[in-house]
Protein backbone atom coordinates (compact mmCIF):
# COMPACT_ATOMS: atom_id res chain seq x y z
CA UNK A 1 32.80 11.50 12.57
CA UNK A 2 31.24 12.90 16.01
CA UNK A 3 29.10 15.31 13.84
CA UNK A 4 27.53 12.27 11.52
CA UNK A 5 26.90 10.21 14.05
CA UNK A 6 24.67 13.41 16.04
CA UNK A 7 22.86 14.05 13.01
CA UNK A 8 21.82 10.42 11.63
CA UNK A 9 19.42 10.21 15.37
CA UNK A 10 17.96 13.50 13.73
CA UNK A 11 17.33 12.49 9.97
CA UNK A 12 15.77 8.93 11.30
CA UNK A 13 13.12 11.16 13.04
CA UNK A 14 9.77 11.66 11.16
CA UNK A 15 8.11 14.88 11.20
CA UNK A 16 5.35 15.51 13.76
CA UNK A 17 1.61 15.62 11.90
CA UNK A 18 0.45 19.05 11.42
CA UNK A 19 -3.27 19.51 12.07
CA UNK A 20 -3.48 23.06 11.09
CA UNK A 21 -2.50 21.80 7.37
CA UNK A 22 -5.08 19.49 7.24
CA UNK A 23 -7.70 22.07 7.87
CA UNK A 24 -9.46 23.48 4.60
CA UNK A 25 -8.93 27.43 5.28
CA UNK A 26 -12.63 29.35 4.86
CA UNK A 27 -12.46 31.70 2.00
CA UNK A 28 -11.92 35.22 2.92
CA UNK A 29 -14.31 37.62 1.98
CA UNK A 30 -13.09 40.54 -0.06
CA UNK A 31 -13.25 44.11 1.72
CA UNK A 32 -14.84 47.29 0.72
CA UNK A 33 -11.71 49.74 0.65
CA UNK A 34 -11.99 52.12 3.83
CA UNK A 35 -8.94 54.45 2.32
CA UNK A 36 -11.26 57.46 1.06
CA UNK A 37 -8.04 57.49 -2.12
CA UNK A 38 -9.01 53.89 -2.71
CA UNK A 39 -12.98 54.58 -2.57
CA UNK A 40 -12.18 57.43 -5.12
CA UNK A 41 -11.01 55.06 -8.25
CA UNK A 42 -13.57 54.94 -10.61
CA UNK A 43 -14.74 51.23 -11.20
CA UNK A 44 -15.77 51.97 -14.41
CA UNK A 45 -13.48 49.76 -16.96
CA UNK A 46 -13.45 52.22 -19.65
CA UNK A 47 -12.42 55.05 -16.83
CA UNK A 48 -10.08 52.84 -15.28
CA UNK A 49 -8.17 51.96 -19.12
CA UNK A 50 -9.34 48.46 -18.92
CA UNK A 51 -10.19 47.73 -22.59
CA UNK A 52 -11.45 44.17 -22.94
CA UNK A 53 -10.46 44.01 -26.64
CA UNK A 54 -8.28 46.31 -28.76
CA UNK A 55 -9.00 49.19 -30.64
CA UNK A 56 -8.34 49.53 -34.39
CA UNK A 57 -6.14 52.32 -34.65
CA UNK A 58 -8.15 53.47 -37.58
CA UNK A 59 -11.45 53.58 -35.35
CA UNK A 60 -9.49 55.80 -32.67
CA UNK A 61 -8.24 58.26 -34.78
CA UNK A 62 -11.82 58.57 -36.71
CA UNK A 63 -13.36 59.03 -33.00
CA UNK A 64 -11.29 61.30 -31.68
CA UNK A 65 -11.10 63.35 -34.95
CA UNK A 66 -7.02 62.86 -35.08
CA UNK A 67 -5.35 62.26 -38.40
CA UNK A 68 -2.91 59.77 -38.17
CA UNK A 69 0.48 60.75 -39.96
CA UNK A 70 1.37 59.33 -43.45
CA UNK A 71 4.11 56.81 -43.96
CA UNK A 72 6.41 59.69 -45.25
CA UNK A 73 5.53 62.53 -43.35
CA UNK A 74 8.35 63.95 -40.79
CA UNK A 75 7.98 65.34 -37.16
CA UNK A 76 9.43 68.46 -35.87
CA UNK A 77 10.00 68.50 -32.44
CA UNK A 78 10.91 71.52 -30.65
C-alpha cells in the first residue's frame, strides 16, 4: 500500500504548460545539396526513371526496336 499511496500525490498533478508547443515552427527552407555525389544526380525525371504514367509495353518494344517474345516461344539460358 506504501507504493499507491506515493504515486496517487503524482497522478493528481497536472502537467506544466509547454510554451515551446504552442509556437507555430517557421518552415524550413530546403537546401541545395553541398555533397559533389548528390550535386551529380541528374534532375531530369526521365534520367532519374521517374515516369509519370506507364508505358505500353507495345510502345517500348516498337521504340527500342526489341521484339517481344511470343506466347509459345521458349528461352535458353546458358
Amino acid at each position: 500500500m506504501e507504493f499507491a499511496e506515493r504515486a496517487e500525490p503524482m497522478l493528481s498533478q497536472e502537467p506544466a504548460d509547454r510554451t515551446d508547443a504552442e509556437e507555430p515552427m517557421e518552415p524550413t527552407e530546403r537546401k541545395l545539396p553541398t555533397d559533389p555525389m548528390d550535386s551529380a544526380l541528374p534532375t531530369d525525371p526521365i534520367e532519374r526513371n521517374e515516369f509519370t504514367e506507364p508505358i505500353d509495353r507495345a510502345e517500348f518494344f516498337d521504340r527500342n526496336e526489341c521484339q517481344e517474345p511470343s506466347a509459345g516461344s521458349r528461352v535458353v539460358m546458358r
